[in-house]
Protein backbone atom coordinates (compact mmCIF):
# COMPACT_ATOMS: atom_id res chain seq x y z
CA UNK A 1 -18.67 -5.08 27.13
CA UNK A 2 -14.58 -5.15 27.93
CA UNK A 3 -12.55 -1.85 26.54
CA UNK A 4 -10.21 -1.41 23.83
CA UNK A 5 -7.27 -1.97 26.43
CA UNK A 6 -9.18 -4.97 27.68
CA UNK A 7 -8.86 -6.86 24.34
CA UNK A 8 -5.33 -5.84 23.86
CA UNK A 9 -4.77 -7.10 27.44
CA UNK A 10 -6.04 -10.39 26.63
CA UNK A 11 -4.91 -10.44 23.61
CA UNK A 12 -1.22 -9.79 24.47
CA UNK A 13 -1.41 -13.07 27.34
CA UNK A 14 -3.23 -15.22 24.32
CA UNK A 15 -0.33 -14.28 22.38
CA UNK A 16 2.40 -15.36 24.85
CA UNK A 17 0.59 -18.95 24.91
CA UNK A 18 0.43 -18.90 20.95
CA UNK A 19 4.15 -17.99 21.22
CA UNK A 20 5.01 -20.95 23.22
CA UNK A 21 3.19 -23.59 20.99
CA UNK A 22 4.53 -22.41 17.41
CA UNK A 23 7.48 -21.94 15.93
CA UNK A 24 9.51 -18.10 17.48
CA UNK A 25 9.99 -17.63 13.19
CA UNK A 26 6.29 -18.70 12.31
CA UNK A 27 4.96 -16.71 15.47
CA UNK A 28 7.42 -13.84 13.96
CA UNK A 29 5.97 -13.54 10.67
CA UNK A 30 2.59 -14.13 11.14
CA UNK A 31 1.61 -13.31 15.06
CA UNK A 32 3.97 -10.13 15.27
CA UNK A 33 1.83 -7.48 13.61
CA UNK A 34 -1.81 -8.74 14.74
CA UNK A 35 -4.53 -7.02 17.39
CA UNK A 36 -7.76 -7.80 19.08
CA UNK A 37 -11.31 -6.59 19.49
CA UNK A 38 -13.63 -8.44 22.04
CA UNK A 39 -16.92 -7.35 22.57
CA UNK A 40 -17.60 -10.23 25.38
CA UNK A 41 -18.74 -12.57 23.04
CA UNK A 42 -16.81 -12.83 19.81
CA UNK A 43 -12.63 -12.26 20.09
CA UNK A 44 -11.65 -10.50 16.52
CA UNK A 45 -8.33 -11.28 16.03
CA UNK A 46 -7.27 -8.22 13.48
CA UNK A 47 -4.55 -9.21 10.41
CA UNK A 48 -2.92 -6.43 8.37
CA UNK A 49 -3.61 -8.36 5.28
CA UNK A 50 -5.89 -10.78 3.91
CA UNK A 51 -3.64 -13.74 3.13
CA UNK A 52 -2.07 -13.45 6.73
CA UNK A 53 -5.86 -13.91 8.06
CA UNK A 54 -6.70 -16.64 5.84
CA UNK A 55 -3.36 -18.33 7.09
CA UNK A 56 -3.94 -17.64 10.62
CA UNK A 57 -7.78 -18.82 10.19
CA UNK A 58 -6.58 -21.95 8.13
CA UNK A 59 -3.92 -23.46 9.92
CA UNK A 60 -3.83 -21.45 13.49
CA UNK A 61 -7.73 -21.33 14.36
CA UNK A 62 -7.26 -24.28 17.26
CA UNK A 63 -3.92 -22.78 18.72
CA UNK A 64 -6.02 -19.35 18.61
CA UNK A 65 -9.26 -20.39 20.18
CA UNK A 66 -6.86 -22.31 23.40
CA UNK A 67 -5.07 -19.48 23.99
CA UNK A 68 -7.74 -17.11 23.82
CA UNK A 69 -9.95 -19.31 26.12
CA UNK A 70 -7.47 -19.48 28.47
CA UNK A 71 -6.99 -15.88 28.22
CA UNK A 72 -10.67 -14.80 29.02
CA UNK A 73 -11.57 -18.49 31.06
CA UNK A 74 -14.14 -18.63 28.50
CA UNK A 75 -14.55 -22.09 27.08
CA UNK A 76 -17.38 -20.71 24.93
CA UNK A 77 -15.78 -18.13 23.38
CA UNK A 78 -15.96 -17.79 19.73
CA UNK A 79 -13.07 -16.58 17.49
CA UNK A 80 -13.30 -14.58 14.20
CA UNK A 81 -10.44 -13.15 11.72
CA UNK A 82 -10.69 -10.33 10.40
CA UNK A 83 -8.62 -7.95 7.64
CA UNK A 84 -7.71 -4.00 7.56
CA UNK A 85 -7.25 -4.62 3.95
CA UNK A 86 -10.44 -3.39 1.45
CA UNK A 87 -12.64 -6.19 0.36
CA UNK A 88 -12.14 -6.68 -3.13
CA UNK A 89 -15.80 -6.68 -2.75
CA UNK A 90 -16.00 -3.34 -1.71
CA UNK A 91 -14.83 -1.68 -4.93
CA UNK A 92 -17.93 0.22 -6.79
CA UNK A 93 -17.94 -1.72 -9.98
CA UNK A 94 -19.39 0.77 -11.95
CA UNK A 95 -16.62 2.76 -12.32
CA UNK A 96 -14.76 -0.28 -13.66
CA UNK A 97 -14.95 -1.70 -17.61
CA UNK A 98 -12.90 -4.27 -19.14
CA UNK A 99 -12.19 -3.40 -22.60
CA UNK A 100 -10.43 -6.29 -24.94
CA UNK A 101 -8.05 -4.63 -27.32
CA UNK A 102 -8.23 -5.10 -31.15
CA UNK A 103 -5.10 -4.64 -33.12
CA UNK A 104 -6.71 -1.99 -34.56
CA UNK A 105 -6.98 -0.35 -31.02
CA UNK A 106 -3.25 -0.85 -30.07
CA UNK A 107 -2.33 0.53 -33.86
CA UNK A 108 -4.32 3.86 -33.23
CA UNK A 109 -2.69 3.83 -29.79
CA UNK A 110 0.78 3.72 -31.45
CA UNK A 111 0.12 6.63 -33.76
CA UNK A 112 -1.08 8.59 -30.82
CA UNK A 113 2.03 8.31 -28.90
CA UNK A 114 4.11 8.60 -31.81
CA UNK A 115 2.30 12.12 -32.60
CA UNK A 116 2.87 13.30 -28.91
CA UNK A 117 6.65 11.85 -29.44
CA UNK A 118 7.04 13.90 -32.54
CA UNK A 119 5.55 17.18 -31.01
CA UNK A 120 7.94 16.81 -27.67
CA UNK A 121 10.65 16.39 -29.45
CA UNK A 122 9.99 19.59 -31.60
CA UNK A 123 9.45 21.43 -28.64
CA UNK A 124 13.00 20.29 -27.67
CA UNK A 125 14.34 21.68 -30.38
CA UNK A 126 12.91 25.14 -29.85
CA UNK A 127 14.02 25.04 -26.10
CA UNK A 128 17.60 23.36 -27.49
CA UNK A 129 17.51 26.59 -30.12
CA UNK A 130 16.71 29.41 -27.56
CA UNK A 131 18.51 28.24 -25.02
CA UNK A 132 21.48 28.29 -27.90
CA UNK A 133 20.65 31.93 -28.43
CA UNK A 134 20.53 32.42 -25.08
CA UNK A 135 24.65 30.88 -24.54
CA UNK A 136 25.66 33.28 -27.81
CA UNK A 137 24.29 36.56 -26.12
CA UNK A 138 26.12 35.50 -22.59
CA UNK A 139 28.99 34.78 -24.74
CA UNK A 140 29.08 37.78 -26.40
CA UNK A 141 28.35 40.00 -23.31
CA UNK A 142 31.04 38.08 -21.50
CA UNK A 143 33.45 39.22 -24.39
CA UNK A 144 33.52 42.81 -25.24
CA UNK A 145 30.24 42.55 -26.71
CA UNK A 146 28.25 45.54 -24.17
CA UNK A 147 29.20 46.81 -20.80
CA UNK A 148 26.55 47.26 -18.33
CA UNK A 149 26.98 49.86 -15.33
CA UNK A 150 24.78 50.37 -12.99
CA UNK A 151 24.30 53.58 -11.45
CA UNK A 152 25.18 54.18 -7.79
């Protein structure tokens, strides 16, 4: 069974084949950011996202399979694409509902965030008043109003 560096290896020399068959700005955008597993039978060729490994797998799978023959001088190789993305799949349904909304529902959802808009905006108003108390007394202190001296 080859290594991690062994698939990279082979990989990387696949790669420089691919490179001279496509396009440098198709090879660019969809080559650049792939890897490789090989576990001496199947070569996993490792996308960053879904699309880019249905792309690859869709319209690069021959270009792919010669260059990674020629790689490992295995005719018989097999090829497989693979994503580091999450299966939408794998997502535990259970903790997901799908709730239509009524008009009724978006009306009581309204009324709830104009209740929590009226009650922020009277707690600005307190914070708006003290801190206006707050200014006066500065003011005031600033102004003749007390003199503080601190004993040395």
């Amino acid at each position: 069974m080859p290594g991690h560096n062994d698939a990279t290896e082979l990989w990387l020399q696949a790669l420089e084949t691919v490179k001279k068959t496509v396009d440098p700005i198709q090879f660019q955008t969809w080559f650049k950011e792939t890897s490789a597993t090989f576990d001496g039978e199947i070569f996993v060729i490792i996308c960053h996202t879904s699309f880019t490994k249905e792309w690859l797998c869709s319209r690069y799978s021959n270009v792919v399979l010669s260059a990674v023959e020629l790689a490992t001088g295995n005719n018989a190789i097999k090829i497989s694409f693979r994503s580091l993305e999450r299966p939408v799949g794998a997502i535990d349904k259970s903790h997901v509902t799908l709730v239509e909304s009524t008009p009724e529902d978006v009306g009581a959802l309204l009324q709830n965030i104009n209740k929590k808009l009226d009650d922020l905006k009277k707690d600005v108003e307190i914070i708006f008043h003290k801190v206006s108390q707050q200014e006066l007394e500065i003011n005031r202190l600033k102004h003749g109003g007390y003199s503080i001296r601190l004993k040395e």
